[in-house]
Protein backbone atom coordinates (compact mmCIF):
# COMPACT_ATOMS: atom_id res chain seq x y z
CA UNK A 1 -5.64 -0.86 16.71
CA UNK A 2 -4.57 -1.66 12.99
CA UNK A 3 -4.67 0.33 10.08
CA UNK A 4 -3.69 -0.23 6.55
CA UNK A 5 -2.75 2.68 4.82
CA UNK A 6 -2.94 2.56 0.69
CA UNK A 7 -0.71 4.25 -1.81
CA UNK A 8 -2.49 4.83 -5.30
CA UNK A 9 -0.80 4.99 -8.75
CA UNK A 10 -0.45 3.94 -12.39
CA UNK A 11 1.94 3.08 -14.76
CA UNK A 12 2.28 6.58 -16.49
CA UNK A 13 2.76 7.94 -13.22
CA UNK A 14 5.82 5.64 -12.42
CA UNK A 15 7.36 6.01 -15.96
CA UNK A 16 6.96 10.37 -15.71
CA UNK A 17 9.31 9.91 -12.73
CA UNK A 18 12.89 10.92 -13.29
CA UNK A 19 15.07 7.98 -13.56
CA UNK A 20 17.38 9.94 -11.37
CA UNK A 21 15.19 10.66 -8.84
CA UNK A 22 14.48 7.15 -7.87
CA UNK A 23 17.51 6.64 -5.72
CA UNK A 24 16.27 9.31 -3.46
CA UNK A 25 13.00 8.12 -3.26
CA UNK A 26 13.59 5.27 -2.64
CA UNK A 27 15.84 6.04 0.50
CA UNK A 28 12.89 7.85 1.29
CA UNK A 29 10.98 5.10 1.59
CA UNK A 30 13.19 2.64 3.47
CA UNK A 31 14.46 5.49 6.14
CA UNK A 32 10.32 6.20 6.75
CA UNK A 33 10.15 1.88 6.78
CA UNK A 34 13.07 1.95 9.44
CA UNK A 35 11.65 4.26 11.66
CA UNK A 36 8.16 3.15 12.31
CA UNK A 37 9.29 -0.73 12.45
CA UNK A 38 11.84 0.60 14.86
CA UNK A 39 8.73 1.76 16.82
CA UNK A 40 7.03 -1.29 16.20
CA UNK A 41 3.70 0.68 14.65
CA UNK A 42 4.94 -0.76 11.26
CA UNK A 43 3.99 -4.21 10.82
CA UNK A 44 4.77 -4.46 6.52
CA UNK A 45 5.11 -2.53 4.03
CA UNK A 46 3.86 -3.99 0.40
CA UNK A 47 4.31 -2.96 -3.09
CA UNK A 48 2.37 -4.47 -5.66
CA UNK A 49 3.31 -5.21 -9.13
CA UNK A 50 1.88 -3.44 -11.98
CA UNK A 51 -2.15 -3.50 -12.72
CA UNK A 52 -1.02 -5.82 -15.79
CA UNK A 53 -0.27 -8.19 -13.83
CA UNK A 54 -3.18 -8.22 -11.36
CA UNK A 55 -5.52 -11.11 -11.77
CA UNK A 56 -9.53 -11.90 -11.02
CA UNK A 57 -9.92 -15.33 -9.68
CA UNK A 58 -13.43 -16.91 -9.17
CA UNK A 59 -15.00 -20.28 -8.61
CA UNK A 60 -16.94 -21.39 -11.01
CA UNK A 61 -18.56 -25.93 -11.33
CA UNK A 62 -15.65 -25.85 -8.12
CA UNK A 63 -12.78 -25.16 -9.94
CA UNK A 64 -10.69 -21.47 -9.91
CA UNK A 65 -11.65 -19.35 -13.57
CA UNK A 66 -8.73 -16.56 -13.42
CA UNK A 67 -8.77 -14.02 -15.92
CA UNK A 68 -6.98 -10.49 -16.17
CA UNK A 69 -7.78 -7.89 -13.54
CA UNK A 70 -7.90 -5.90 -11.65
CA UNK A 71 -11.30 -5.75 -10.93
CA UNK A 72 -12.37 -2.10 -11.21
CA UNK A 73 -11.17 -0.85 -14.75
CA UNK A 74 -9.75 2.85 -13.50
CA UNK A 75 -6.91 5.07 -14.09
CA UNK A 76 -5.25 4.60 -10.86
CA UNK A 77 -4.88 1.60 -8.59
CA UNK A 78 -3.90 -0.20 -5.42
CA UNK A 79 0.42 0.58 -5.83
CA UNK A 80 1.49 -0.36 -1.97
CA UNK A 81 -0.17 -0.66 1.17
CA UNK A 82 0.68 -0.68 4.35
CA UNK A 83 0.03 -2.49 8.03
CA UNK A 84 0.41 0.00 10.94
CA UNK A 85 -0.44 -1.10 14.49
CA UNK A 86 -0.82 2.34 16.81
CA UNK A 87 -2.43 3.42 19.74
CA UNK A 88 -5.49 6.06 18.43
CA UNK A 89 -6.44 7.14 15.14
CA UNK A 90 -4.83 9.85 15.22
CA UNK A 91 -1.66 8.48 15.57
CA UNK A 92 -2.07 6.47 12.75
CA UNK A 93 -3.30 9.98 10.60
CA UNK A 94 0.51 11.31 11.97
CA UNK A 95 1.62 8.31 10.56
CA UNK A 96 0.09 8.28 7.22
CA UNK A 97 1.40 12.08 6.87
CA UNK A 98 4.73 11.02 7.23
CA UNK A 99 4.76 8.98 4.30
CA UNK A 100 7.04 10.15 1.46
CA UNK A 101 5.05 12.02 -1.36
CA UNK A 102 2.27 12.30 1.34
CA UNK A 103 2.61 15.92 0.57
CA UNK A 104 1.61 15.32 -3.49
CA UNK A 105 -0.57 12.59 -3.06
CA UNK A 106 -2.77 11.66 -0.43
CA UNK A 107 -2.77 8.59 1.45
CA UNK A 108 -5.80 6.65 2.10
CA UNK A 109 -6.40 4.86 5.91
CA UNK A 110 -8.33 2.23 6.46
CA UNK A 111 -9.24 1.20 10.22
CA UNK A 112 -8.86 -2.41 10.81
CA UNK A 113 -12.28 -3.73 12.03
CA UNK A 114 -11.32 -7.95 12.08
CA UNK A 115 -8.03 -9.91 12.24
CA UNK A 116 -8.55 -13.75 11.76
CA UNK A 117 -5.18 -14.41 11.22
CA UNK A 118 -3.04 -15.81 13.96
CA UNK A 119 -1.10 -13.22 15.85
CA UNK A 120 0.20 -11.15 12.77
């Protein structure tokens, strides 16, 4: 079954990060990326640009009306998310506890209930 586990975050956050603690983390990252594509349970990992630059598109008389997002006006939001493909649920909680940071801030899993896309 897939899962998409979500990383939360904010700006501030990022910026109260040591500058020289980055390198680390992100080696973090990339060795936890390795090992569960090397499993195959890890199907992409995503980061997403600042909330700045998140935008609402609707449809209004047929044609797209963007403006700036995102849509829920909070402190943190949607940083990185993540496609796992595992065999229970609680695999996929193992998983999600592996993450880097999982042990500051918690990671939120989402079963996968429809796939419409082609063989992802």
């Amino acid at each position: 079954m897939k899962y998409v586990a979500m990383i939360y975050g904010n700006q501030a956050k990022w910026e109260s990060f040591p500058a020289e603690a980055w390198p680390e983390a992100i080696a973090r990252q990339e060795a936890f990326n390795r090992k569960y594509r090397e499993t195959g349970e890890l199907l992409g990992a995503y980061g997403l640009a600042d909330a700045a630059a998140a935008r609402l598109v609707r449809r209004e008389d047929g044609v797209p009306a963007v403006t700036d997002g995102p849509y829920l006006e909070t402190k943190e939001y949607l940083a990185s998310f993540y496609l796992l493909d595992c065999d229970s649920p609680e695999r996929a909680q193992q998983i999600a506890a592996d993450m880097p940071f999982a042990d500051v801030d918690p990671v939120e899993l989402w079963p996968v209930l429809h796939e419409s896309a082609a063989d992802v």
